[in-house]
Every structure is written in structure tokens, then in C-alpha cells.
PDB file of N, CA and C in Angstrom:
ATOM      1  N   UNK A   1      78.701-221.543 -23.040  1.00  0.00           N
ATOM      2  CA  UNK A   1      78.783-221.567 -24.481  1.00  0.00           C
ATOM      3  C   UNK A   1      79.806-222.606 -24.937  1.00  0.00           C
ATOM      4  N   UNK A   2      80.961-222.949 -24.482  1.00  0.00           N
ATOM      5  CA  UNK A   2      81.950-223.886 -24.644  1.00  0.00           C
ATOM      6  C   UNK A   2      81.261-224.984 -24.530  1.00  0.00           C
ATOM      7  N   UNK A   3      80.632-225.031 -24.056  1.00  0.00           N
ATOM      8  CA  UNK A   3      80.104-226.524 -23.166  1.00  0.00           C
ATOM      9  C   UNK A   3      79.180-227.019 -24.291  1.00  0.00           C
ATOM     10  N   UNK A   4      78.070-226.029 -25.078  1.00  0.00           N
ATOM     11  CA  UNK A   4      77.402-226.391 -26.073  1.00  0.00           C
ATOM     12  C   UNK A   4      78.027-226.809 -27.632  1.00  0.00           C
ATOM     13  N   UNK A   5      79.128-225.572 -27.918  1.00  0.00           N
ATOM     14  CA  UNK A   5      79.672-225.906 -29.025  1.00  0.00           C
ATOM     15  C   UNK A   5      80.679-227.693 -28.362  1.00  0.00           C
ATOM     16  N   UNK A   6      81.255-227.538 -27.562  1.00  0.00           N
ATOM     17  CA  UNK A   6      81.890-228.908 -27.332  1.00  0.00           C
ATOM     18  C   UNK A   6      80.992-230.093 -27.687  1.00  0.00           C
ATOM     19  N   UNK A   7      79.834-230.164 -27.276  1.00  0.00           N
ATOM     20  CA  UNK A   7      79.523-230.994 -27.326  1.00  0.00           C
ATOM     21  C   UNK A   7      77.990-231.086 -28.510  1.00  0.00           C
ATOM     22  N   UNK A   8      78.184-230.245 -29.435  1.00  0.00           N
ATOM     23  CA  UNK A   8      78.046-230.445 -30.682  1.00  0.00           C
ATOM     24  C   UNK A   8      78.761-230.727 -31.680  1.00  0.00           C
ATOM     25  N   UNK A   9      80.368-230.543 -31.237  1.00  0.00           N
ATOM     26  CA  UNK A   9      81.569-231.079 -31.903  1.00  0.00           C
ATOM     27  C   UNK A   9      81.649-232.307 -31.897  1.00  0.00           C
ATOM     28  N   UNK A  10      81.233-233.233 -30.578  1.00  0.00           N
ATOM     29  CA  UNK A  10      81.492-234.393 -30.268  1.00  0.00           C
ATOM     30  C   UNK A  10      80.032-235.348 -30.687  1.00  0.00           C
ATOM     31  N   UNK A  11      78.826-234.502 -30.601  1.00  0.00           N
ATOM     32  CA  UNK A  11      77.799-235.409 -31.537  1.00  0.00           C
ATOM     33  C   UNK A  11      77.068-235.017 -32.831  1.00  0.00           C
ATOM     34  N   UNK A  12      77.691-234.066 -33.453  1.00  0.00           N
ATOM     35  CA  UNK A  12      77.609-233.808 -35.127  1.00  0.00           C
ATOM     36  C   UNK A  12      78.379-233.462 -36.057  1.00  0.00           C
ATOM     37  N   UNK A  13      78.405-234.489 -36.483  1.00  0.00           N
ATOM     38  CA  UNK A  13      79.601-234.278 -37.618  1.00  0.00           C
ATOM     39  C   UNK A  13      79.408-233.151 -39.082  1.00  0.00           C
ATOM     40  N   UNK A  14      78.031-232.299 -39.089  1.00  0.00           N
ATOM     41  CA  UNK A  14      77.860-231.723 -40.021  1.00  0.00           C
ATOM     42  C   UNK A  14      78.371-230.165 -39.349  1.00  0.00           C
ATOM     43  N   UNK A  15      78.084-229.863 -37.522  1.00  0.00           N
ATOM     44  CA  UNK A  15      78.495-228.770 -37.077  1.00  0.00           C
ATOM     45  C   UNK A  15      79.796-228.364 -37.032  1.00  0.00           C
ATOM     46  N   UNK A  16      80.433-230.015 -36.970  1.00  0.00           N
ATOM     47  CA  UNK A  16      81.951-229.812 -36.645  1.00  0.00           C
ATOM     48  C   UNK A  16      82.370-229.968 -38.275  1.00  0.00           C
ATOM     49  N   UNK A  17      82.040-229.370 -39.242  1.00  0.00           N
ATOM     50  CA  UNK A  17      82.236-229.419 -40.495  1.00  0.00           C
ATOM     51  C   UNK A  17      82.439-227.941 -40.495  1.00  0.00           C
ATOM     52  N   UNK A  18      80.995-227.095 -40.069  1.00  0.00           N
ATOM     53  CA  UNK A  18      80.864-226.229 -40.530  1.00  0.00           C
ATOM     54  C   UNK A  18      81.830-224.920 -39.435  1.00  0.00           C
ATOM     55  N   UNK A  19      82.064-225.790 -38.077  1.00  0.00           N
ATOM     56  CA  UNK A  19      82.978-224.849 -37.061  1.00  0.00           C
ATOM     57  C   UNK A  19      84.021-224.928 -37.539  1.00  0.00           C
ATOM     58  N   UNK A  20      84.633-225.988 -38.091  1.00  0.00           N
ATOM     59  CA  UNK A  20      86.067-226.095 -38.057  1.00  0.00           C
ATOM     60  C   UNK A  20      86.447-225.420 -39.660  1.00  0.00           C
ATOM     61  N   UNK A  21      85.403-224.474 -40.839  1.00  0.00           N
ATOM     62  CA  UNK A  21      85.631-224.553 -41.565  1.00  0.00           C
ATOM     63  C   UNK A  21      85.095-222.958 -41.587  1.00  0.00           C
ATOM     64  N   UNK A  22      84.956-222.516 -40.173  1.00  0.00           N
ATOM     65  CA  UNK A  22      84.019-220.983 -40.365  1.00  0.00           C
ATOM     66  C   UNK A  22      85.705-219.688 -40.935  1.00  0.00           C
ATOM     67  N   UNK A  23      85.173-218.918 -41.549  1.00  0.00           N
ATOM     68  CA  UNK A  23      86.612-217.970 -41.215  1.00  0.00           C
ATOM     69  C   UNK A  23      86.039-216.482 -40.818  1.00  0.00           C
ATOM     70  N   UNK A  24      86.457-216.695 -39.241  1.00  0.00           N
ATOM     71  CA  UNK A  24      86.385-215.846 -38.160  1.00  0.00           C
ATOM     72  C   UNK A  24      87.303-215.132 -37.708  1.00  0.00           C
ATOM     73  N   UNK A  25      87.334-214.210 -38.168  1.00  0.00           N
ATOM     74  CA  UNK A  25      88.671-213.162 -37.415  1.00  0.00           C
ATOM     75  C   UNK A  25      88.263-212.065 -36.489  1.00  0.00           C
ATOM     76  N   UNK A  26      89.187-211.696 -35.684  1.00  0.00           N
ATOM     77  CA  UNK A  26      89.279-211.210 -34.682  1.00  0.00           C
ATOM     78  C   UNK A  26      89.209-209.431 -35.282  1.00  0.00           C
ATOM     79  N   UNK A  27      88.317-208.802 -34.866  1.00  0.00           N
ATOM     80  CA  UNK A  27      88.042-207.162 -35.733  1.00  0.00           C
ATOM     81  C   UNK A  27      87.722-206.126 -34.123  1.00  0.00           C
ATOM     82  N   UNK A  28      89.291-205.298 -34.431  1.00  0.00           N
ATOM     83  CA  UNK A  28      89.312-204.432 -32.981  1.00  0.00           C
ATOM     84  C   UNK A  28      87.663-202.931 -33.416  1.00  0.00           C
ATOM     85  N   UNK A  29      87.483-203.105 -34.638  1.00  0.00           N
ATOM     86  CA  UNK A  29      86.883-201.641 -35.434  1.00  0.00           C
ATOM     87  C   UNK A  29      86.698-201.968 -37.023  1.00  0.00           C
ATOM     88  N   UNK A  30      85.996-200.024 -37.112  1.00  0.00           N
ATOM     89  CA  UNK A  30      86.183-199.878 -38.399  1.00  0.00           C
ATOM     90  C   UNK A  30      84.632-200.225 -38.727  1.00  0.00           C
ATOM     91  N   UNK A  31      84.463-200.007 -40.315  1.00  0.00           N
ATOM     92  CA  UNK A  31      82.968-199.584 -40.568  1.00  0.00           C
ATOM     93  C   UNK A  31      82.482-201.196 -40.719  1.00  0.00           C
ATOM     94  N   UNK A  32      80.983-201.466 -40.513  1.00  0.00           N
ATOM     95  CA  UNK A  32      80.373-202.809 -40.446  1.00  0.00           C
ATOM     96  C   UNK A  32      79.335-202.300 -41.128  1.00  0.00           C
ATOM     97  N   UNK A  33      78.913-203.195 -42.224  1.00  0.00           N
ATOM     98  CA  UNK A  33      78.005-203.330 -43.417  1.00  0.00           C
ATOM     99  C   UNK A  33      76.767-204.854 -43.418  1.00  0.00           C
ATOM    100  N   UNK A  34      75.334-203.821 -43.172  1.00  0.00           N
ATOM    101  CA  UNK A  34      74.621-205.497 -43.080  1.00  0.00           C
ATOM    102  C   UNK A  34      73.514-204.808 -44.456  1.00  0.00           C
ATOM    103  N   UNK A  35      73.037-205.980 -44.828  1.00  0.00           N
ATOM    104  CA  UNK A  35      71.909-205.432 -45.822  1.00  0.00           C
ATOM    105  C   UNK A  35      70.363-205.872 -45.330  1.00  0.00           C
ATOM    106  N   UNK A  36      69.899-205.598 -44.504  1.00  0.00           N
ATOM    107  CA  UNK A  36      69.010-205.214 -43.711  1.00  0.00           C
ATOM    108  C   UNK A  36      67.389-205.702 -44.843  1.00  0.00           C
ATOM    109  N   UNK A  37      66.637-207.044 -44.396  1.00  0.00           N
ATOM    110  CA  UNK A  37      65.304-207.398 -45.382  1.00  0.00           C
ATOM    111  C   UNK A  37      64.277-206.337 -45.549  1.00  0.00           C
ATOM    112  N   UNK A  38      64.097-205.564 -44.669  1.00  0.00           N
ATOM    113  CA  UNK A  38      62.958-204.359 -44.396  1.00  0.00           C
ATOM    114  C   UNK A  38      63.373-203.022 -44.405  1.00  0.00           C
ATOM    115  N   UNK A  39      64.697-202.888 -43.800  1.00  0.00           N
ATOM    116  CA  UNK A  39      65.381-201.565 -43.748  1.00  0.00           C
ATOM    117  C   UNK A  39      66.523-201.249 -44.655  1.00  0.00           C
ATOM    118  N   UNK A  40      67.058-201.712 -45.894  1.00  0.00           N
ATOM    119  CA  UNK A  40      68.004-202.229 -46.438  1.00  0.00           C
ATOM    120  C   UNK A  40      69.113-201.829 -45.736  1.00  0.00           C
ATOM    121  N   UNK A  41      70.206-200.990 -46.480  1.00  0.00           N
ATOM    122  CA  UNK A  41      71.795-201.263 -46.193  1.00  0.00           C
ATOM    123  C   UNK A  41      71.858-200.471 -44.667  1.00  0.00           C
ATOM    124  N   UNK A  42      72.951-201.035 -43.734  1.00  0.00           N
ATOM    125  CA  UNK A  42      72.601-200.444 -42.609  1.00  0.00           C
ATOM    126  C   UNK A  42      74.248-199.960 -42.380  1.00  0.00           C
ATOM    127  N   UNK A  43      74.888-199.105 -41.598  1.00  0.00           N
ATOM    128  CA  UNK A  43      76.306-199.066 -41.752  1.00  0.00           C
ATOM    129  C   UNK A  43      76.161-198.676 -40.177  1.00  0.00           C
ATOM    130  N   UNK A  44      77.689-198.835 -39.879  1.00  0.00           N
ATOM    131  CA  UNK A  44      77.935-198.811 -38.250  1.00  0.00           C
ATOM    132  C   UNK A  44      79.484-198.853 -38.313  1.00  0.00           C
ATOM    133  N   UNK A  45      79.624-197.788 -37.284  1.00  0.00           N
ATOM    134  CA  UNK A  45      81.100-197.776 -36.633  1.00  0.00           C
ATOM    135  C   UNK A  45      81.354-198.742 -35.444  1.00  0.00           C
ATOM    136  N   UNK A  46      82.182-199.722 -35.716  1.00  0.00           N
ATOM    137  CA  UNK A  46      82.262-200.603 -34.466  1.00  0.00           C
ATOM    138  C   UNK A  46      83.886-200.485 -33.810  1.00  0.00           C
ATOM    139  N   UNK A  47      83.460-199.697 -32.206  1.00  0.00           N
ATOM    140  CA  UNK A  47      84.298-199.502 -31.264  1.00  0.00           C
ATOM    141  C   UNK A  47      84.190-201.073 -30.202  1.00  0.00           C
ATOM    142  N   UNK A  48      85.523-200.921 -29.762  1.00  0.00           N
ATOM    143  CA  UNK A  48      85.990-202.231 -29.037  1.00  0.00           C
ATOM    144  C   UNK A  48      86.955-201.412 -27.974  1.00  0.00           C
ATOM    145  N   UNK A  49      86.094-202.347 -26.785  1.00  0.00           N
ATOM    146  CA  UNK A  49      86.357-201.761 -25.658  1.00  0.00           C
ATOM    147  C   UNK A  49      86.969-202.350 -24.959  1.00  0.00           C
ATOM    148  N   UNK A  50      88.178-202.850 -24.848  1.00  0.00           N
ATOM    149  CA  UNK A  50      88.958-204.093 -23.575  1.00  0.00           C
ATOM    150  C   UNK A  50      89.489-203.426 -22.244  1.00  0.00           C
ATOM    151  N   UNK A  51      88.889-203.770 -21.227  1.00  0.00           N
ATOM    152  CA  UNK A  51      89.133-203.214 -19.703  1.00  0.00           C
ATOM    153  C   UNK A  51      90.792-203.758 -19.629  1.00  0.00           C
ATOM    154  N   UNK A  52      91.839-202.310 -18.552  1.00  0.00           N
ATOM    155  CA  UNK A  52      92.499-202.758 -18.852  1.00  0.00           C
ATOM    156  C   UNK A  52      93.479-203.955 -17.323  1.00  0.00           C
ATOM    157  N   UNK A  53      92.015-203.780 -16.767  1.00  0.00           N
ATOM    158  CA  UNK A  53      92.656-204.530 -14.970  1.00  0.00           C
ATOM    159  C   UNK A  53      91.768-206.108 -16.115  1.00  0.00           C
ATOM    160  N   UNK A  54      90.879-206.597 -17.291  1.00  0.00           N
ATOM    161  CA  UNK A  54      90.643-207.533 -17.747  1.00  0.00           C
ATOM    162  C   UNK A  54      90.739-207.471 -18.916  1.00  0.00           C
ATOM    163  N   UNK A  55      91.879-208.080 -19.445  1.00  0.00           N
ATOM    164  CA  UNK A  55      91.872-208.282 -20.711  1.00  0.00           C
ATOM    165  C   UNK A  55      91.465-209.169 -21.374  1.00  0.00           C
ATOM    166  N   UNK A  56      90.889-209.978 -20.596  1.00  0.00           N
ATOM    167  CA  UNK A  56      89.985-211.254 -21.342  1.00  0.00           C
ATOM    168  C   UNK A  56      88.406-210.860 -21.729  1.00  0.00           C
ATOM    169  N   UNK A  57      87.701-209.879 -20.825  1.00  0.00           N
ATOM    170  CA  UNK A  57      86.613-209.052 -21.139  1.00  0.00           C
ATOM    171  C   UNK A  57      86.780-207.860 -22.465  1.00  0.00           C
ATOM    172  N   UNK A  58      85.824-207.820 -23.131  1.00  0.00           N
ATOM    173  CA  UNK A  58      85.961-207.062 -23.984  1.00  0.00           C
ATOM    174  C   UNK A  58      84.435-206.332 -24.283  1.00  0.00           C
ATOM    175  N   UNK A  59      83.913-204.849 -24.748  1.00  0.00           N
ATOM    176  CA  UNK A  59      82.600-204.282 -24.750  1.00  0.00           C
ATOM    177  C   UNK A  59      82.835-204.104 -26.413  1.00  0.00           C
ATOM    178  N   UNK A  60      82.117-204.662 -27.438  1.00  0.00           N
ATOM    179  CA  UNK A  60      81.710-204.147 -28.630  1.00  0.00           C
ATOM    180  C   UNK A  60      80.502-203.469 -28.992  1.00  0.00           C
ATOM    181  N   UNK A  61      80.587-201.881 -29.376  1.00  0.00           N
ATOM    182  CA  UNK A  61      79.470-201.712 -29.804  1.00  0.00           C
ATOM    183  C   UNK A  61      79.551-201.332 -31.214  1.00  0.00           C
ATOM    184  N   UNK A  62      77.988-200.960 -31.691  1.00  0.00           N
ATOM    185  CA  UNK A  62      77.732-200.509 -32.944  1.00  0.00           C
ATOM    186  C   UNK A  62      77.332-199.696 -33.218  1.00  0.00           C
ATOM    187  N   UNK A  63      78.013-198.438 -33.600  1.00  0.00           N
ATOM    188  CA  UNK A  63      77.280-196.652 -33.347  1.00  0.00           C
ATOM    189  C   UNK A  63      76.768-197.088 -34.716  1.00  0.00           C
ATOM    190  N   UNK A  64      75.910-196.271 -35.360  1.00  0.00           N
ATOM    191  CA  UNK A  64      75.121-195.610 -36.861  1.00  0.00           C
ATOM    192  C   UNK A  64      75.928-195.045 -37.157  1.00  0.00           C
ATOM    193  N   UNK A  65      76.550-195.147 -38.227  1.00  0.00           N
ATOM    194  CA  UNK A  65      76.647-193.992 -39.160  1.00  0.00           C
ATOM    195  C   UNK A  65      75.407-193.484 -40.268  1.00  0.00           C
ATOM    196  N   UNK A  66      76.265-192.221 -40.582  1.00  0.00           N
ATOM    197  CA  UNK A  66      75.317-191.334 -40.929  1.00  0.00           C
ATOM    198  C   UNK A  66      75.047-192.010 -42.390  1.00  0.00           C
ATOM    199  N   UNK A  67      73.766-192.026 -43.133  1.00  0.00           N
ATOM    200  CA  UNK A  67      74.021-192.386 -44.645  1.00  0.00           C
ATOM    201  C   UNK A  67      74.848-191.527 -45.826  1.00  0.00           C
TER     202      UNK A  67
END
């Protein structure tokens, strides 16, 4: 994955517009909200899982919540 974004950095100047301008933060949890074209609003508890012999690995999932 490095290897692709790198070297879309280095031959497009509209990607490396839009990477260097994304705002991405780092989210351990807590409730996640999508609005869904067919199913509308969808909600989810998102647990984050970091092993602790790897802390560079990390498991995110997305339980349902209830409506």
C-alpha cells in the first residue's frame, strides 16, 4: 500500500493535493454513523483491538447497534 500511494504522490499532482489535504484522525472507538443509499442510516459501535506482544497491528471492528 505505501508503495502505491508513494508513487501516486510522485506522478499526480491532483492525488498529492487531495492526500496531503485529507483530515484523518486516528479513532480508538465510539459510535460510527454512515447513511446507507438502499438501507439508510446505519450505526455501529467501533471496538479497536491492538495486540499487546504487536503494537503496530491493530483489529477494528464494527458491531450494530441497536436502532
Amino acid at each position: 500500500m505505501r508503495d502505491l500511494v508513494d508513487g501516486l504522490l510522485r506522478t499526480s499532482e491532483p492525488f498529492a493535493c487531495f492526500w496531503n489535504s485529507h483530515a484523518v484522525v486516528a479513532r480508538e472507538g465510539g459510535e460510527r454513523v454512515f447513511n446507507h443509499p438502499r438501507d439508510g442510516t446505519l450505526r455501529y459501535r467501533q471496538v479497536t483491538l491492538v495486540p499487546a506482544a504487536h503494537a503496530d497491528h491493530k483489529m477494528v471492528m464494527l458491531l450494530p447497534k441497536e436502532p
